[in-house]
Protein backbone atom coordinates (compact mmCIF):
# COMPACT_ATOMS: atom_id res chain seq x y z
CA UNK A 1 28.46 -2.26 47.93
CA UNK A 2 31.52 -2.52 46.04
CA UNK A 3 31.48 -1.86 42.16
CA UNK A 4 31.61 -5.52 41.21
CA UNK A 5 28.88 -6.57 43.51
CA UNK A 6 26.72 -3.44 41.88
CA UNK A 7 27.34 -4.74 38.21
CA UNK A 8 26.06 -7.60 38.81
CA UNK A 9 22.40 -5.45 39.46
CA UNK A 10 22.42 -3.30 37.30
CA UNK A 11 21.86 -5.95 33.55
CA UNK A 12 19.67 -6.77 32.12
CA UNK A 13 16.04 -4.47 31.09
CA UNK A 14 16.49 -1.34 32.63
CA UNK A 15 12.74 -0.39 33.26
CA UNK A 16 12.27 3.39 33.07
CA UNK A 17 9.21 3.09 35.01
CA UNK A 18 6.30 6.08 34.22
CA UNK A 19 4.76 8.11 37.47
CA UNK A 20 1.91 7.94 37.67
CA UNK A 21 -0.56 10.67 38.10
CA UNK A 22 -4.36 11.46 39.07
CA UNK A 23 -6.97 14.10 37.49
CA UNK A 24 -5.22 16.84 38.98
CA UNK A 25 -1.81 15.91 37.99
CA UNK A 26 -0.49 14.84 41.15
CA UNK A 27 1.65 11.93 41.96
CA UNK A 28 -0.28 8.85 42.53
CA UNK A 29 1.65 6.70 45.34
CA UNK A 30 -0.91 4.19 45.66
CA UNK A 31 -0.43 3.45 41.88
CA UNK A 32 3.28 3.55 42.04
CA UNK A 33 3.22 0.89 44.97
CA UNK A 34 0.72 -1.22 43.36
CA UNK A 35 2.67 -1.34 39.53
CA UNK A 36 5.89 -1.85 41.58
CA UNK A 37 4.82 -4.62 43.52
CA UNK A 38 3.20 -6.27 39.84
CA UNK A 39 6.62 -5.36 38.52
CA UNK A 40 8.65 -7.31 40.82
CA UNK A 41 5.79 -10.62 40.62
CA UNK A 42 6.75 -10.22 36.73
CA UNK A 43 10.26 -11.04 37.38
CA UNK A 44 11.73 -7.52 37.39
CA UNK A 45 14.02 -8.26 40.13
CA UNK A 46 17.72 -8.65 40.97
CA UNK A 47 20.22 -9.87 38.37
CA UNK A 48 17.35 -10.13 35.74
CA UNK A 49 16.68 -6.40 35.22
CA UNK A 50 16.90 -2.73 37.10
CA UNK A 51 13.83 -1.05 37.91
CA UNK A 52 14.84 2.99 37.18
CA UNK A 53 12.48 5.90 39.10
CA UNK A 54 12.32 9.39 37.99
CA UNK A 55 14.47 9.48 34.80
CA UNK A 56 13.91 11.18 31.87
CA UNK A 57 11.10 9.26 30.26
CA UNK A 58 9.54 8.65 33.82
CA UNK A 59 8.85 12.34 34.06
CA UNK A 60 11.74 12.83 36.78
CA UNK A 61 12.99 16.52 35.38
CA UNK A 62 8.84 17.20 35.89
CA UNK A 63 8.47 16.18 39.68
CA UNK A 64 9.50 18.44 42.46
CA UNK A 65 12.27 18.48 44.89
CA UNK A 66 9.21 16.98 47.72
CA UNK A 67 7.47 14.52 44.98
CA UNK A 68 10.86 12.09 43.88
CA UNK A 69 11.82 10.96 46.94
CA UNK A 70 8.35 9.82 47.90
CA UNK A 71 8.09 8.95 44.40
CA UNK A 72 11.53 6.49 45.41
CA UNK A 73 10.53 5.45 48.80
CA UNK A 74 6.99 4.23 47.83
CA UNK A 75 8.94 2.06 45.24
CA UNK A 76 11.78 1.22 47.26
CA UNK A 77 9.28 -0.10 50.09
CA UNK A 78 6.35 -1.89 47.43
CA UNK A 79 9.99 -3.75 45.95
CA UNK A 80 10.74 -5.22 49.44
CA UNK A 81 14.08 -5.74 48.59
CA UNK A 82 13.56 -7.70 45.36
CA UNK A 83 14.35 -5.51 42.95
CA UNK A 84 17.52 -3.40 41.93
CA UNK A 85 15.92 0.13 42.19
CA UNK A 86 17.63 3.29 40.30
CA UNK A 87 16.79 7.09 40.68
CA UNK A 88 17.43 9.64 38.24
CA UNK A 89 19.07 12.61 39.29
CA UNK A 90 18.68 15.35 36.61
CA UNK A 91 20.85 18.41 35.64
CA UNK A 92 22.07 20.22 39.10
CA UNK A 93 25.43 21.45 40.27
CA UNK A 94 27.55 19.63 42.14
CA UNK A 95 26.54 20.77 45.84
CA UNK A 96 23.15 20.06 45.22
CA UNK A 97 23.62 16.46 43.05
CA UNK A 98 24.94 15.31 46.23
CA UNK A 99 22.34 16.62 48.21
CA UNK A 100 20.14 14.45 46.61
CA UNK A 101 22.80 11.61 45.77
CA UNK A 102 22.20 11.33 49.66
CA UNK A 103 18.89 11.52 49.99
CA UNK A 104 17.91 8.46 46.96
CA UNK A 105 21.06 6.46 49.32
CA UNK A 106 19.19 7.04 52.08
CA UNK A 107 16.10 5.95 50.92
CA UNK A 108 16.70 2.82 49.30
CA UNK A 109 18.58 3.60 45.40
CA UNK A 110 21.75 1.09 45.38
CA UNK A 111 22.31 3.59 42.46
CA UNK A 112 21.91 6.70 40.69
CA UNK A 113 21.48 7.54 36.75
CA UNK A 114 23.50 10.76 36.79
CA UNK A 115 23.15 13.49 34.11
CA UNK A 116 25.96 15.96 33.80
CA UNK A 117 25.16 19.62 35.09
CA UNK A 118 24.55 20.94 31.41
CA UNK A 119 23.33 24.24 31.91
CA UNK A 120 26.48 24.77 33.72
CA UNK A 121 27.94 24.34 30.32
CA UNK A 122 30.87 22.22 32.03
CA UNK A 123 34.20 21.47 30.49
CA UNK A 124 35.94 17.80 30.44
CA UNK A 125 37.94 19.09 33.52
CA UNK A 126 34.53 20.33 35.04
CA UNK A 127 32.81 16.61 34.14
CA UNK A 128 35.38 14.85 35.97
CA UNK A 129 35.17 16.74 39.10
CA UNK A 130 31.72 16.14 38.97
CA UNK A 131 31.43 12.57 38.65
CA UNK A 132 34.82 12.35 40.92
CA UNK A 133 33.00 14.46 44.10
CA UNK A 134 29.66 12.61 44.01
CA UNK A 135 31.69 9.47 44.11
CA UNK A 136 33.84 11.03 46.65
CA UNK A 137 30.39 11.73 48.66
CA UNK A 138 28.49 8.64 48.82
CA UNK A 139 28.14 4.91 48.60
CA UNK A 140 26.05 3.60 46.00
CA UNK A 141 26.40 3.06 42.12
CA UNK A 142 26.71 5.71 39.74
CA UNK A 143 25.20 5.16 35.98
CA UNK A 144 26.91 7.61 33.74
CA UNK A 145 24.35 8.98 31.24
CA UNK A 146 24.88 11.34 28.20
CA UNK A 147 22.80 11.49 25.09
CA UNK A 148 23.65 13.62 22.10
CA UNK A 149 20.26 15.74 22.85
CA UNK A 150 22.36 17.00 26.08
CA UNK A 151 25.05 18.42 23.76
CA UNK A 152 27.19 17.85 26.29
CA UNK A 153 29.34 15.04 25.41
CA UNK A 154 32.36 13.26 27.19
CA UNK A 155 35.46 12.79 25.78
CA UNK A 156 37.03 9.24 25.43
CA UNK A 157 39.78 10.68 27.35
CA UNK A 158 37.67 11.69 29.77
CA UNK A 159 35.91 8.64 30.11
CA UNK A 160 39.50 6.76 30.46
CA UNK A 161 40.05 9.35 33.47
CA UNK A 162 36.76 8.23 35.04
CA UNK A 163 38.05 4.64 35.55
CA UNK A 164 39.37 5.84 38.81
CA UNK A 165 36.11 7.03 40.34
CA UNK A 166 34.96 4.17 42.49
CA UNK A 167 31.28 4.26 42.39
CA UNK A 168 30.97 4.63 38.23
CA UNK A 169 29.67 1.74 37.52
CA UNK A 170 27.75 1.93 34.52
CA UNK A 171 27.92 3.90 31.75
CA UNK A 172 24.45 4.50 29.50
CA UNK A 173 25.86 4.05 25.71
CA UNK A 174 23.99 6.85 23.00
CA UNK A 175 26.89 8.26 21.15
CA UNK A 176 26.95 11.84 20.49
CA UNK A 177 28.66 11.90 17.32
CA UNK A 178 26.94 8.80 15.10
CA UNK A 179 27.26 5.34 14.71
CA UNK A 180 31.17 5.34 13.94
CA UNK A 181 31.80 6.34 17.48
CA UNK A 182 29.68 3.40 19.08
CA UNK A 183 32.21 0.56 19.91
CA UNK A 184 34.18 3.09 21.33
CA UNK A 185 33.00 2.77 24.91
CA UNK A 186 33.28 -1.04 24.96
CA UNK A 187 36.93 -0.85 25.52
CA UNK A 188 35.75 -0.35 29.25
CA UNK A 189 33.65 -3.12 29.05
CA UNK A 190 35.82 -4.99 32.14
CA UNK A 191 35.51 -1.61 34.37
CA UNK A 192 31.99 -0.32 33.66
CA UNK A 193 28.62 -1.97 32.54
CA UNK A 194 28.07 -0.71 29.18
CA UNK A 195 24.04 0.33 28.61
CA UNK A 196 22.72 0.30 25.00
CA UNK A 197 20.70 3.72 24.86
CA UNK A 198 20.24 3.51 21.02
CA UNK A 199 17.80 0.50 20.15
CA UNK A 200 21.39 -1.45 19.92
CA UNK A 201 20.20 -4.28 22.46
CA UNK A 202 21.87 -6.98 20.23
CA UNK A 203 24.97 -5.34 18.97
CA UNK A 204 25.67 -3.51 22.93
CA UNK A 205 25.55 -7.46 23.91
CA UNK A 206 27.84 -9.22 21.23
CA UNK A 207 30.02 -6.30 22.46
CA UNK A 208 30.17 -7.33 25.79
CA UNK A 209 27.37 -5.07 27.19
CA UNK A 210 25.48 -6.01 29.95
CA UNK A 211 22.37 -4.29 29.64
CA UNK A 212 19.85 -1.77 27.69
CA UNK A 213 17.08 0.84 27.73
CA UNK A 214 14.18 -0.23 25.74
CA UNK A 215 10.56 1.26 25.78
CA UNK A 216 8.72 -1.87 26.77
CA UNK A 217 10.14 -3.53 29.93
CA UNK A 218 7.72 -2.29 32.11
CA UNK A 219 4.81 -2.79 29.77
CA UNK A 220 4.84 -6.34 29.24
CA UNK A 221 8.05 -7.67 31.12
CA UNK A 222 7.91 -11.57 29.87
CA UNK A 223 8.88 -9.70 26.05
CA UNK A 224 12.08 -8.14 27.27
CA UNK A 225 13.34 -10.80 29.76
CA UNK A 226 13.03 -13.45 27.13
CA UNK A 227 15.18 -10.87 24.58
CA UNK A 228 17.43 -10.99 27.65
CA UNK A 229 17.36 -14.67 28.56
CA UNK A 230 18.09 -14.94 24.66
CA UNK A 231 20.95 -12.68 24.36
CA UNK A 232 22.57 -14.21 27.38
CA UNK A 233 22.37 -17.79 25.60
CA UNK A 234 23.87 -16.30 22.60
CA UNK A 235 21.08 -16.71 20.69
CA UNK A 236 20.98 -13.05 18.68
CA UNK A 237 19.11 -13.35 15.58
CA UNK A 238 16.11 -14.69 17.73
CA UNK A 239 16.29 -11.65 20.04
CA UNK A 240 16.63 -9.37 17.58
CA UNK A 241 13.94 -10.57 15.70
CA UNK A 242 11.84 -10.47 18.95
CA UNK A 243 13.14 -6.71 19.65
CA UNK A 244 11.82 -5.71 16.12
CA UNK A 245 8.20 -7.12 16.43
CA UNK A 246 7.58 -4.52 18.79
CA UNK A 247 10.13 -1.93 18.28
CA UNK A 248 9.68 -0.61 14.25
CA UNK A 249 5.95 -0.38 14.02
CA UNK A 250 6.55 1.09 17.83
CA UNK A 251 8.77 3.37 16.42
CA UNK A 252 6.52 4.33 13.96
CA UNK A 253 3.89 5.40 16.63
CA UNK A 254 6.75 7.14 18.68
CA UNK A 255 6.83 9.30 15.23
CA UNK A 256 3.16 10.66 15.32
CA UNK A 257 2.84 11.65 18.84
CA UNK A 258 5.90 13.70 18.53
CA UNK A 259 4.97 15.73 15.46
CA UNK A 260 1.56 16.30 17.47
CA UNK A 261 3.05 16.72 21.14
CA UNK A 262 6.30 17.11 23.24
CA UNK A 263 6.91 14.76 26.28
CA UNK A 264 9.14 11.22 26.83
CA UNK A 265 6.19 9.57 28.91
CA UNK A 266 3.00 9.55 26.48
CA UNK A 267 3.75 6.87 24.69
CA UNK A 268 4.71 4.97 27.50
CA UNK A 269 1.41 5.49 29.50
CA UNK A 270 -0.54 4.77 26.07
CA UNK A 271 0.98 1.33 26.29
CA UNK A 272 0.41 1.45 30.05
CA UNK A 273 -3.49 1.80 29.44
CA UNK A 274 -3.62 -0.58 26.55
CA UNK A 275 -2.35 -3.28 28.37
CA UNK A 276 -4.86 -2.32 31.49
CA UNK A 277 -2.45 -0.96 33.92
CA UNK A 278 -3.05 2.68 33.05
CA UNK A 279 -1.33 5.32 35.33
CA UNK A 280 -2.64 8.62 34.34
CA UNK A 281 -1.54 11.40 31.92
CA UNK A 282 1.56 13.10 31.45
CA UNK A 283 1.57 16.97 33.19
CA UNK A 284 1.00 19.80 30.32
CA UNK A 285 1.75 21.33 28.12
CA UNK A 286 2.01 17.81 26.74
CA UNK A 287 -0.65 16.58 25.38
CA UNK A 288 -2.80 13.44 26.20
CA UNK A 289 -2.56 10.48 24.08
CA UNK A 290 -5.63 10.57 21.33
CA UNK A 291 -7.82 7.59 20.88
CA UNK A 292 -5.83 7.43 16.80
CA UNK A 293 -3.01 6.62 18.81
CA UNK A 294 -4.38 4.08 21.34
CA UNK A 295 -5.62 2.08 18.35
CA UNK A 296 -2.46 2.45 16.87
CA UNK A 297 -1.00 0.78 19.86
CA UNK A 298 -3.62 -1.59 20.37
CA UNK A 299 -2.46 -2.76 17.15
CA UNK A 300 1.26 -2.88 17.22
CA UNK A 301 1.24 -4.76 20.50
CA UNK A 302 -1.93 -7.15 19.54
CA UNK A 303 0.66 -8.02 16.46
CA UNK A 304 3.65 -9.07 18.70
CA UNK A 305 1.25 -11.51 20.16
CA UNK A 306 1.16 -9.26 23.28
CA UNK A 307 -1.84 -10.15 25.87
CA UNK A 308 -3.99 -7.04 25.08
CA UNK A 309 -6.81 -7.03 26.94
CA UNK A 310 -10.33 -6.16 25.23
CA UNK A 311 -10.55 -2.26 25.23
């Protein structure tokens, strides 16, 4: 696909979908195929929202080189073709990026969420070979993501280099240096998709972004389509005010479990099992989610006027 037919995908929700996981810590497929296929009945599906495997706060960087691209091709399949599916490809050199740039194309991904190769401690000229020779090597989408906890950032010249590379197609906005550097990126808004990565939904939209990360789309996907359905009609102060009946008491919970325990998924499969869709724990050493923090939960999401089952 050519870049403008792939922006049109990837708006919208982006869905980092958890992995679920039995007992003994293994990857449950079953459950993956089963969620995916609810996922895509909930209207997760082309040109609404992007459903995103094995990134960061799916517990990607935790699964092995055998477990993601089962982990992809059980969603890829239980999708059927309705839904815009992204991998996450985490923190390799170039050679083997592509490597598995060519295995997600092969199994379904119409793109990839691409972190730089940090611990390679690359320069701007490194960066742009990077990005340039996965492009160079295959034929799907690539969503550009750095966050200020990589300490790796990307100049703005840099980023005005990247225009050239064919398959960038989406850059995933967290500015590394604060929140006078955020409208910066929008100057590519006509090139690139522009991803809010910073609780920014509204603001990433008025700019002319097309899209955002947001820690409930795959929880309880009527809430962040209708943020979406609003921002597309223009109506902001109504999505925002949406976005913040879940997100700062969320936020709040988000708070406690980290001072307790590391890990991006907990909180994530808390809401999972509140809403009764649980898919397991996260792997150690993080911790489980206590029954404090399920209430917690219970709570914030019973207060957005969220579904929540009887527990």
């Amino acid at each position: 696909m050519k870049r403008e037919e792939l922006k049109q995908l990837i708006v919208g929700p982006i869905a980092t979908v958890p992995t679920p996981f039995d007992d003994a810590y293994e990857v449950d497929y079953g459950r993956m195929a089963e969620l995916t296929k609810w996922w895509v009945e909930s209207g997760l599906v082309k040109g609404k929202a992007v459903i995103k495997v094995s990134a960061a706060m799916g517990e990607g960087p935790m699964l092995s080189d055998e477990e993601w691209p089962e982990l992809l091709r059980t969603t890829v399949e239980a999708a059927d073709d309705k839904a815009a599916i992204v991998c996450g490809l985490h923190y390799k050199d170039t050679k083997r990026s592509i490597d598995d740039a060519k295995r997600a194309q092969d199994l379904g991904a119409i793109a990839l969420q691409v972190c730089p190769p940090i611990f390679n401690l690359p320069s701007q000229e490194d960066l742009l070979d990077f990005y340039g020779d996965l492009s160079d090597a295959i034929d799907v989408g690539i969503l550009v993501y750095v966050t200020k906890n990589m300490n790796c950032p990307v100049d703005m010249g840099t980023y005005h280099r990247m225009t050239d590379i064919e398959n960038i197609v989406a850059v995933k906005w967290s500015p590394s240096a604060g929140e006078d550097e955020y409208e910066d990126i929008f100057e590519f808004v006509d090139t690139w998709n522009i991803i809010d990565n910073s609780l920014s939904a509204v603001r990433c939209h008025k700019l002319g972004g097309r899209g955002y990360i947001n820690h409930t789309s795959e929880i309880y996907p009527p809430h962040d389509l209708k943020i979406w359905d609003l921002m597309e009609n223009k109506q902001y102060d109504e999505a925002q005010a949406l976005l913040d009946s879940v997100n700062i008491n969320l936020r709040k919970v988000f708070q406690r479990v980290d001072e307790r325990t590391g890990g991006q998924g907990i909180v994530k499969k808390g809401m999972m099992a509140v809403m009764g869709r649980p898919c397991g724990v996260s792997r150690p050493p993080s911790k489980p989610i206590n029954e404090e923090e399920l209430a917690q939960l219970r709570e914030v999401l019973k207060g957005a006027g969220w579904p929540v089952p009887d527990a």
